[in-house]
Protein backbone atom coordinates (compact mmCIF):
# COMPACT_ATOMS: atom_id res chain seq x y z
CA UNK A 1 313.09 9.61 56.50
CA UNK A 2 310.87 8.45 58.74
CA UNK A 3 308.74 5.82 56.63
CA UNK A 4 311.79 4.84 55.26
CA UNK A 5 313.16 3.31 58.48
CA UNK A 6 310.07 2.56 60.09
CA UNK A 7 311.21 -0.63 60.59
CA UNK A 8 313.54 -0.01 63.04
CA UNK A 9 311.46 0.62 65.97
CA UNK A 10 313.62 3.04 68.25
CA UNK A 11 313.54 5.39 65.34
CA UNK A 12 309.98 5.59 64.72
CA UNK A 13 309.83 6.12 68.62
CA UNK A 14 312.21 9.12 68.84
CA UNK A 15 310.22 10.41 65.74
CA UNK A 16 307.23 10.38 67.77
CA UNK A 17 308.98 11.73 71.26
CA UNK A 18 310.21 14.44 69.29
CA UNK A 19 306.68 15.60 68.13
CA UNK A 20 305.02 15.10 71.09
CA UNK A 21 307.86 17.11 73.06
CA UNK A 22 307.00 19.81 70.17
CA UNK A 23 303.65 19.71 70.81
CA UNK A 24 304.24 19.63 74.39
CA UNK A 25 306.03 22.93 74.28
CA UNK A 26 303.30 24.22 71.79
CA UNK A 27 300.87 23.88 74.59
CA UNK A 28 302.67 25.31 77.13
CA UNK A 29 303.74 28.60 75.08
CA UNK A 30 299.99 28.69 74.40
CA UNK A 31 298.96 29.16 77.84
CA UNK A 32 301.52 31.27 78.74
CA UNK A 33 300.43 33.43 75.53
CA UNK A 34 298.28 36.81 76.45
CA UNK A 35 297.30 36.76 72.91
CA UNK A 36 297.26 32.74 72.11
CA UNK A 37 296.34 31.46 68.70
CA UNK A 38 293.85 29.12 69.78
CA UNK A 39 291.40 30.28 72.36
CA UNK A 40 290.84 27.42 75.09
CA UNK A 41 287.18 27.73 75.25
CA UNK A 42 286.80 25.78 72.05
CA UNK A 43 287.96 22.58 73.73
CA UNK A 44 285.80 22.54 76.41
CA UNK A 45 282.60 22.94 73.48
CA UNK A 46 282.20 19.11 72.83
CA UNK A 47 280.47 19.54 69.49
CA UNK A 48 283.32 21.60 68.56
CA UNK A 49 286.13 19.16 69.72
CA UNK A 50 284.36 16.38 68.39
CA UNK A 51 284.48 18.19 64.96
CA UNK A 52 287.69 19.10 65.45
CA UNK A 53 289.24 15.47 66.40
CA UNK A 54 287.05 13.86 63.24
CA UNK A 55 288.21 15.99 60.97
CA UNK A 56 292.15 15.16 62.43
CA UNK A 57 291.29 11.81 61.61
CA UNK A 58 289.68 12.15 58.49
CA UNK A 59 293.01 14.55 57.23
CA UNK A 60 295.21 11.73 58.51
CA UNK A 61 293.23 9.32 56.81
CA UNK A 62 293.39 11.19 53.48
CA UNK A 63 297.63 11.77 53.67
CA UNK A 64 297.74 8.21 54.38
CA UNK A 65 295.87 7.39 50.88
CA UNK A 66 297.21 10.05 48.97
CA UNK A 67 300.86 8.46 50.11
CA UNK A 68 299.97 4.53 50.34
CA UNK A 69 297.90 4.13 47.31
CA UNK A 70 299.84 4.52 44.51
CA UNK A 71 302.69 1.94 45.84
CA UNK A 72 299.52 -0.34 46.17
CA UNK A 73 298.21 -0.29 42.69
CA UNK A 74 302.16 -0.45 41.66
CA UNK A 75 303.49 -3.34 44.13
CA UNK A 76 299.99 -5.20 44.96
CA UNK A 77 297.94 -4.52 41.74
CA UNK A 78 300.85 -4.59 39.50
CA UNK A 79 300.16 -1.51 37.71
CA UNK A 80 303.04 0.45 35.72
CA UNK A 81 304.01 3.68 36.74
CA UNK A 82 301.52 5.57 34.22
CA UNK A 83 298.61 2.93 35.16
CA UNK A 84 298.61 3.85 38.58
CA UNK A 85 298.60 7.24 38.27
CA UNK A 86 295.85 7.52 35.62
CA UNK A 87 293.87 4.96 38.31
CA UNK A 88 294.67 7.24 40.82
CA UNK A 89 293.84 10.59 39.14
CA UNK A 90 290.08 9.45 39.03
CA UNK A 91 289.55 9.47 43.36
CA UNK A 92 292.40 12.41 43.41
CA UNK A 93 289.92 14.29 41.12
CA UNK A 94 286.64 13.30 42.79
CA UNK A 95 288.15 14.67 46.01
CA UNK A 96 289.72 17.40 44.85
CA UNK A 97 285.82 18.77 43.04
CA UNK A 98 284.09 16.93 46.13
CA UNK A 99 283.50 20.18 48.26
CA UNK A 100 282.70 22.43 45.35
CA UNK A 101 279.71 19.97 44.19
CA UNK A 102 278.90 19.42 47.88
CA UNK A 103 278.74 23.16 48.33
CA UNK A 104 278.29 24.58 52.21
CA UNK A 105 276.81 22.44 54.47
CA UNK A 106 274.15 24.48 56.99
CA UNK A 107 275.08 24.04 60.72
CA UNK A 108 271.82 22.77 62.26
CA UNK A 109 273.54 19.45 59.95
CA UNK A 110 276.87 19.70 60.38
CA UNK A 111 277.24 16.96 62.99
CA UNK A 112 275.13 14.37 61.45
CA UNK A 113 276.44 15.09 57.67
CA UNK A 114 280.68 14.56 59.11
CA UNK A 115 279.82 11.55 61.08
CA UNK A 116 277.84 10.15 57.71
CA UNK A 117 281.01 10.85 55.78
CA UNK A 118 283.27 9.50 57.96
CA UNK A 119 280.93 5.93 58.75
CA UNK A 120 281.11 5.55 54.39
CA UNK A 121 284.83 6.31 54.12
CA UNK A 122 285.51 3.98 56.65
CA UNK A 123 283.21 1.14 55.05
CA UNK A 124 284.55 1.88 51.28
CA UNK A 125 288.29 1.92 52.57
CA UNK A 126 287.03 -1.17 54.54
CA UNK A 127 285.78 -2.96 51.34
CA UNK A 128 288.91 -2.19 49.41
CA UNK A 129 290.95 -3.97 51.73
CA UNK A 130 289.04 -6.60 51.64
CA UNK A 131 289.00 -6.68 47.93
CA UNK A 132 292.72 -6.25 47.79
CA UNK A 133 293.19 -9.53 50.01
């Protein structure tokens, strides 16, 4: 409902109010919590927070192409219904067998190998855009 009427901007606003009063309450039943289910120390490890954030961004980042894409290739592109999705079931595949061929990463790399990632998703998304135009 809520990309739907987007447009109209109080909406989108409440939509946002209400999950940052839900998060808001989250947080507060957290530290009230004798038992909470996330243990405060991790945010004040900066390695761990920075993973932490990138990885909300990168998650975000994927919803938003696994939603946006496929009205792109339809409504930009010009695509039929089938075309799109057999255009889109080659980058939904790839991601989908990405961390099986990947395999673990070892810690001493983790920071290095995420920030890597991130810097070529941003440049291919980047370069699509710009293709798209």
């Amino acid at each position: 409902m809520a990309v739907e009427s987007a447009g109209v901007w109080w909406q989108a606003c409440g939509w946002v109010a209400g999950a940052l009063g839900l998060g808001a309450l989250f947080v507060r039943a957290e530290r009230r919590s004798r038992a909470p289910l996330i243990d405060r120390a991790l945010f004040r490890n900066a390695p761990c927070a920075a993973l932490t954030s990138a990885g909300a961004v990168a998650n975000a980042a994927t919803v938003v192409l696994l939603f946006v894409v496929p009205f792109v290739l339809q409504e930009v592109q010009g695509l039929s219904v089938p075309g799109a999705g057999t255009a889109f079931l080659v980058p939904a595949a790839a991601m989908a067998a990405a961390g099986r061929v990947a395999g673990p990463v070892p810690t001493s790399v983790t920071e290095p190998v995420t920030a890597t990632c991130l810097g070529l998703a941003a440049a291919a998304l980047a370069a699509t855009s710009a293709m798209s135009q």
